[in-house]
Protein backbone atom coordinates (compact mmCIF):
# COMPACT_ATOMS: atom_id res chain seq x y z
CA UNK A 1 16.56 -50.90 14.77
CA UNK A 2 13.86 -51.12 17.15
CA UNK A 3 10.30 -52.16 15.99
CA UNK A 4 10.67 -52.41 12.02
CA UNK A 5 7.97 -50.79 10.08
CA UNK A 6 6.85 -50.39 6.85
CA UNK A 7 4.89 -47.14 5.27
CA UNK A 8 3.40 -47.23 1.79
CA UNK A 9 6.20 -47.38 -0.17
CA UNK A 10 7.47 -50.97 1.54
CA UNK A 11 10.75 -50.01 2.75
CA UNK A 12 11.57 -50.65 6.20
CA UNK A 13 11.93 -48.58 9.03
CA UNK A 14 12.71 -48.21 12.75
CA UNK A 15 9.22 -46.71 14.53
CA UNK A 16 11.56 -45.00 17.15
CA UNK A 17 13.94 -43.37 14.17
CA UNK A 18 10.65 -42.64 11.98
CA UNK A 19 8.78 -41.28 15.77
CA UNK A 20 11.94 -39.02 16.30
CA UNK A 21 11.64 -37.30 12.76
CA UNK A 22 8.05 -36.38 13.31
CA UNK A 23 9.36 -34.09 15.97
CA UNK A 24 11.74 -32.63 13.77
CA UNK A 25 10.25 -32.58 10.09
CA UNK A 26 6.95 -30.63 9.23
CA UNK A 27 6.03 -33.57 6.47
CA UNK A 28 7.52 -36.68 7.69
CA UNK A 29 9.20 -39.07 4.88
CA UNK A 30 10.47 -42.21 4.29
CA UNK A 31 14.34 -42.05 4.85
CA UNK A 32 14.85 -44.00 1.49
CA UNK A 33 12.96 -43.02 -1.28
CA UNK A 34 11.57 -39.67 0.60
CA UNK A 35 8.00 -40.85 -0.29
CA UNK A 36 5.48 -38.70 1.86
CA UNK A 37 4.18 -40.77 5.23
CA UNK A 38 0.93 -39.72 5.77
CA UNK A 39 0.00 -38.30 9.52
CA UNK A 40 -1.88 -40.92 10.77
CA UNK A 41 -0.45 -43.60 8.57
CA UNK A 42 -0.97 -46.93 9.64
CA UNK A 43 2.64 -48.33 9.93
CA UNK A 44 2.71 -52.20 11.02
CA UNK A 45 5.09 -53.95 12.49
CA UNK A 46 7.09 -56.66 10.61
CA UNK A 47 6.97 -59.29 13.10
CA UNK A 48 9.05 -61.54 11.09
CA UNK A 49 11.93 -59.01 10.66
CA UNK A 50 11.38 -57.48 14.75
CA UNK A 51 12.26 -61.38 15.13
CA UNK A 52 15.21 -62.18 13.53
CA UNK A 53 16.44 -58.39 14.70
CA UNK A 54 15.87 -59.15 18.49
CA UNK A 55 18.50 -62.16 17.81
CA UNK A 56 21.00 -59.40 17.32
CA UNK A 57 22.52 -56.51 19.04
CA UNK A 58 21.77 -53.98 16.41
CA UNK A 59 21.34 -50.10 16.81
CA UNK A 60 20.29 -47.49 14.69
């Protein structure tokens, strides 16, 4: 997971994953719930989360 986000809906995210499926999906959604992400959407990072993750060797 690099750079955790989080859309409207609150669940969490990789930015590069989510970046990769605008590319390929007309109307981008969240991989969980498939709530609609909005173009333009702000998505934050969880710096908290992007913390503990960069203690780890994790990939998506």
């Amino acid at each position: 997971m690099v750079k955790p986000v989080a859309p409207a809906c609150g669940h969490l995210g990789c930015r590069h994953c989510l970046a990769i499926l605008v590319g390929i999906e007309n109307v981008l959604k969240c991989p969980l719930c498939k709530a609609p992400i909005g173009k333009g959407a702000a998505l934050h990072v969880n710096i908290a989360l992007d913390d503990i993750i960069g203690n780890f060797d994790v990939n998506c």
